[in-house]
Protein backbone atom coordinates (compact mmCIF):
# COMPACT_ATOMS: atom_id res chain seq x y z
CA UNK A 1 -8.61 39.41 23.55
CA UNK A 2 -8.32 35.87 24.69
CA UNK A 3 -5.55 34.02 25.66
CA UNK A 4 -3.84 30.97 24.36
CA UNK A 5 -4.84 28.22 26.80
CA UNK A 6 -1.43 25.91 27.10
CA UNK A 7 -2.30 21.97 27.67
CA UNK A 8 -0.87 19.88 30.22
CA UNK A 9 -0.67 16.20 30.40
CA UNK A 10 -4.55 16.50 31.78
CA UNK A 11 -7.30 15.35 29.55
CA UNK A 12 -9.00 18.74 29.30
CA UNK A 13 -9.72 21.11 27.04
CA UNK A 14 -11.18 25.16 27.70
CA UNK A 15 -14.30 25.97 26.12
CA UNK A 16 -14.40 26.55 22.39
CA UNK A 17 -15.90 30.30 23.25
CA UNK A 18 -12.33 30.97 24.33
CA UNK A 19 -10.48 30.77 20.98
CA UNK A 20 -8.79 33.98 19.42
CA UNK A 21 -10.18 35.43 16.45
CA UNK A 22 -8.07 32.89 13.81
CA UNK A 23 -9.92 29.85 15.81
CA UNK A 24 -6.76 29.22 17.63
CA UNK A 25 -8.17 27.47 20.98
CA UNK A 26 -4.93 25.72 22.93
CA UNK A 27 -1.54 25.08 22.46
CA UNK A 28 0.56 21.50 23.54
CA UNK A 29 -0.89 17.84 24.91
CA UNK A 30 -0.26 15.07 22.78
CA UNK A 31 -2.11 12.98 19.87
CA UNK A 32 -3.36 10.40 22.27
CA UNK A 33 -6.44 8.19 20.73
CA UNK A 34 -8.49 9.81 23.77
CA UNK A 35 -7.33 13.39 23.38
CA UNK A 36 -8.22 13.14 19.83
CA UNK A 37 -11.57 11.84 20.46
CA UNK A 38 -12.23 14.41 23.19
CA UNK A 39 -11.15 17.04 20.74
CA UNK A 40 -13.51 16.22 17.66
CA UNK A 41 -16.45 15.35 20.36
CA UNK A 42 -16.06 18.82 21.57
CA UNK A 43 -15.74 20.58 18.00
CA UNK A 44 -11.61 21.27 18.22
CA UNK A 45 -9.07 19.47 15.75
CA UNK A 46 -5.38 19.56 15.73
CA UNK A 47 -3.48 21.06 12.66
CA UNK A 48 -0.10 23.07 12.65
CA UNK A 49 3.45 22.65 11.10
CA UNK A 50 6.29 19.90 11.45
CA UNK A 51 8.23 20.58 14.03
CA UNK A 52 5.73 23.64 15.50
CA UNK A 53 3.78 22.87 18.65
CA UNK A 54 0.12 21.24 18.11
CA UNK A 55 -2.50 24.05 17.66
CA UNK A 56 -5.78 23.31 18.36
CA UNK A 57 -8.45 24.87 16.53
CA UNK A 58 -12.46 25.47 17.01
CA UNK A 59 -13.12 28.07 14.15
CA UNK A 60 -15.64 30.39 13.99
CA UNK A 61 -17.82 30.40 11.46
CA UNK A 62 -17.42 26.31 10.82
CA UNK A 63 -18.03 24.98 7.38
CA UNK A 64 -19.95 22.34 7.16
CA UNK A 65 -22.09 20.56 4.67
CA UNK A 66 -25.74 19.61 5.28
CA UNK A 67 -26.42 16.40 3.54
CA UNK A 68 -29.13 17.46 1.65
CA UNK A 69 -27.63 20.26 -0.03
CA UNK A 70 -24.79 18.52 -1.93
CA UNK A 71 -24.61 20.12 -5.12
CA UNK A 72 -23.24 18.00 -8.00
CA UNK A 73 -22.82 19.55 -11.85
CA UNK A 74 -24.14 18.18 -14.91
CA UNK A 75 -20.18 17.50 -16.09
CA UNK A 76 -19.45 15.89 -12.92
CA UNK A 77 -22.70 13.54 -12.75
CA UNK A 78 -21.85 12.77 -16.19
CA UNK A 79 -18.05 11.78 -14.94
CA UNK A 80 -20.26 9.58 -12.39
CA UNK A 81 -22.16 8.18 -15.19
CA UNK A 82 -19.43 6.87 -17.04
CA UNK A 83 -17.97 4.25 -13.86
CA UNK A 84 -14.74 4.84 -14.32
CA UNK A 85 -14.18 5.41 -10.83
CA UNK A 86 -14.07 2.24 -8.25
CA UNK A 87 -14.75 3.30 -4.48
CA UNK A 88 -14.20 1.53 -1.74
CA UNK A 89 -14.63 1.96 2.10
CA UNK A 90 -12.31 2.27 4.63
CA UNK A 91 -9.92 -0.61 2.67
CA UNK A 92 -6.78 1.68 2.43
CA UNK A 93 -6.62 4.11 5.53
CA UNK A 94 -2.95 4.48 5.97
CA UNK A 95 -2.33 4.92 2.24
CA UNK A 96 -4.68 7.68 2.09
CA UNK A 97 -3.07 9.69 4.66
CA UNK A 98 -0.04 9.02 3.37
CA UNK A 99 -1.14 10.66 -0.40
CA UNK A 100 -2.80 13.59 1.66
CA UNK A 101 0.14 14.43 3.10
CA UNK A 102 2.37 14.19 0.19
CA UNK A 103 -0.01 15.98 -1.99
CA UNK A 104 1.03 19.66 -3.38
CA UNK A 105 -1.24 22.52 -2.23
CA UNK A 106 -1.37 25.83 -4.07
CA UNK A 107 -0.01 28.35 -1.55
CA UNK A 108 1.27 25.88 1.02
CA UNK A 109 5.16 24.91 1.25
CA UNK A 110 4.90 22.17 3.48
CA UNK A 111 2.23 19.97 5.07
CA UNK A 112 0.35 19.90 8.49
CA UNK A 113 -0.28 15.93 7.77
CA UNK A 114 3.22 14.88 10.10
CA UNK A 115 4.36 11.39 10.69
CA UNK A 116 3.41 11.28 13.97
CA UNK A 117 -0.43 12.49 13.13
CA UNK A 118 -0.36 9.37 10.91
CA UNK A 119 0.56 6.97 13.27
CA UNK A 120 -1.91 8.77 16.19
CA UNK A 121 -4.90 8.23 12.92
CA UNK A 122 -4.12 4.94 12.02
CA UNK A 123 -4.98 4.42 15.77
CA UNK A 124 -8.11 5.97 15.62
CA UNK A 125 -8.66 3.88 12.12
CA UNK A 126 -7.71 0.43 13.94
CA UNK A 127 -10.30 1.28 16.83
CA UNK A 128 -13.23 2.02 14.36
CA UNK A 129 -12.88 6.10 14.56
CA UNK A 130 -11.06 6.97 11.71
CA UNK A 131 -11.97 6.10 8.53
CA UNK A 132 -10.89 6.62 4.59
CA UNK A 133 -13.06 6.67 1.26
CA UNK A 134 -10.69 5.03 -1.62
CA UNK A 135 -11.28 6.34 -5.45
CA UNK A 136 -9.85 3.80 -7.95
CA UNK A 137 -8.99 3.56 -11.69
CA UNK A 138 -7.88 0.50 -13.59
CA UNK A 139 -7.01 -1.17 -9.74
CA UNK A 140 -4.60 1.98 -8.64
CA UNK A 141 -5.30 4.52 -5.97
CA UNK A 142 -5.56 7.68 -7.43
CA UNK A 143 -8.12 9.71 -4.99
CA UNK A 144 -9.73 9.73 -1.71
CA UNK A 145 -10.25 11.47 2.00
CA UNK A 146 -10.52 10.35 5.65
CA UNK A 147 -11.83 11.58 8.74
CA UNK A 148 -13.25 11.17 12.16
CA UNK A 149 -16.58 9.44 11.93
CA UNK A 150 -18.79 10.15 15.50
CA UNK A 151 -21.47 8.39 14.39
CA UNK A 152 -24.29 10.83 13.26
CA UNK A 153 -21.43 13.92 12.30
CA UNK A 154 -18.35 12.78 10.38
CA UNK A 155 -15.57 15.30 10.79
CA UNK A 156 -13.67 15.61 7.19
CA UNK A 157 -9.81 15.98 7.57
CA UNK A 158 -8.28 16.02 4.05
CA UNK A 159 -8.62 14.67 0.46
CA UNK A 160 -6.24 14.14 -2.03
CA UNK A 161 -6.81 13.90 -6.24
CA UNK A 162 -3.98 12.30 -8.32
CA UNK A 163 -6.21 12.62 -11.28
CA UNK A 164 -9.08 15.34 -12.24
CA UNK A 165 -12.04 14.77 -9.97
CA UNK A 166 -11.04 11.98 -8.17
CA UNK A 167 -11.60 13.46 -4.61
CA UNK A 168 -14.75 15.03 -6.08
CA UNK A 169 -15.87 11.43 -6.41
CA UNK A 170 -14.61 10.91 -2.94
CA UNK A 171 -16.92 13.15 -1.42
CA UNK A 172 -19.93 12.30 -3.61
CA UNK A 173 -19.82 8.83 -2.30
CA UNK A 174 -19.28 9.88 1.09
CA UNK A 175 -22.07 11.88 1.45
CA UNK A 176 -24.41 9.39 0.07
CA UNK A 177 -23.19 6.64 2.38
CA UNK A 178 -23.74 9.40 5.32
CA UNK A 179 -27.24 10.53 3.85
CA UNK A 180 -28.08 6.40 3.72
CA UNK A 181 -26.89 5.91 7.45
CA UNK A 182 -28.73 9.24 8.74
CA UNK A 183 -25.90 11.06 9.40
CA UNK A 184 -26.51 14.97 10.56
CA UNK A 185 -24.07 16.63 9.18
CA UNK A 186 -20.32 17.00 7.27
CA UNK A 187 -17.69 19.05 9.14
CA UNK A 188 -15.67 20.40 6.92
CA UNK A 189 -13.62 22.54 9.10
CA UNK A 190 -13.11 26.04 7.32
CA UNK A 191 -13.55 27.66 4.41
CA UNK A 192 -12.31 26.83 0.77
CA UNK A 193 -14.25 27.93 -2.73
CA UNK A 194 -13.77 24.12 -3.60
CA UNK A 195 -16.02 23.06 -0.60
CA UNK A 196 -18.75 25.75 -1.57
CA UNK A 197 -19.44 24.49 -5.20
CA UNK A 198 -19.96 21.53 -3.77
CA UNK A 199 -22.55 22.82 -1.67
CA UNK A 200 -20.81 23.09 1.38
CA UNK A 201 -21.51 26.38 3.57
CA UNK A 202 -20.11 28.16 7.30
CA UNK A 203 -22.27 28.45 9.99
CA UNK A 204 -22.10 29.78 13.06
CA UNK A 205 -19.79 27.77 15.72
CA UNK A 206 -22.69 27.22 18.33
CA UNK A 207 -24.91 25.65 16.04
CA UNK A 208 -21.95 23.16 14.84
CA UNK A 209 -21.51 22.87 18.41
CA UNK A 210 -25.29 22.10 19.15
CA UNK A 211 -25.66 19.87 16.47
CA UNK A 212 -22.44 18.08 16.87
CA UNK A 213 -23.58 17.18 21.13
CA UNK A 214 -27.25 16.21 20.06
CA UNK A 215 -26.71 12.84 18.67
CA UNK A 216 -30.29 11.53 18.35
């Protein structure tokens, strides 16, 4: 069984081999721009409760989408069709977050997006490694998602929908910006039936790990 490994102020993190069985991989350290960065580079992200300790996760199986295999229905293509959706780029990072986190979940009380993990992201967004996909209808935001982008794998941390589809259109467009810029891969963390219609599937952690350290 292994053992929680408990961060210091160090910039370190064990080997993803030693998480539990959940994908729990270290407890503690702080949301510093370069711990963050370390963390995604190495195939771990943050996520636990207000006021709980920071977990730090490298689950195994990962899901993750492979570009090519983005599956988009008839009805939604058709909602494509029809251009009643505006998307931007990276225009509205903080707001974004901000809607993720407020956002109602089914089965979740609270939410793992905390204040503090929005001001460590904006960070990341002013330096160039965070960014946010915007959804728009008649000029207001009503979908979108950010993440960590690492240049050929972008690492997918939450979407929000204020109306139907809206973060469906999210993701759409950001896989066809990452398919035009020759991205690898999507990281989409762990498992939901949402991800899998659109094509999205779990692998085994070594390959994400593999492809996530060969960059060319």
């Amino acid at each position: 069984m292994s053992k929680l490994y408990y961060l210091t102020t160090d910039l370190f993190f064990p080997p993803v081999s030693q998480a539990n069985r959940d994908g729990i991989l270290a407890v503690g350290g702080d949301l510093s721009a370069e711990r963050l960065l370390l963390a995604y580079k190495s195939g771990i992200f943050p996520w636990f409760e207000q006021d709980d300790p920071i977990l730090w996760w490298s689950p195994n199986p990962r899901m993750v989408l492979f570009l090519q295999e983005l599956v988009v229905s008839k009805s939604m293509r058709n909602i494509l069709n029809r251009n009643s959706f505006t998307v931007t780029f990276n225009q509205k990072f903080r707001d974004v977050m901000s809607h993720c986190q407020k956002v109602k979940r089914d089965g979740q009380s609270g939410t793992w997006i905390t204040n503090d993990m929005i001001e460590a992201y904006c960070k990341l967004n002013e330096s160039g490694i965070a960014k946010s996909i915007e959804v728009w209808q008649n000029d207001e935001l009503v979908g979108g998602l950010y993440g960590i982008d690492l240049g050929h794998v972008f690492c997918g941390e939450s979407m929000f929908s204020l109306v139907s589809n809206a973060s469906k259109v999210a993701f759409i467009a950001l896989v066809e910006k990452l398919k035009t810029d020759k991205y690898k891969l999507l990281d989409c963390q762990v498992y939901n039936p949402h991800l899998e219609s659109l094509g999205c599937r779990e692998i085994n952690r070594s390959e994400f790990i593999k492809i996530l350290h060969n960059s060319h």
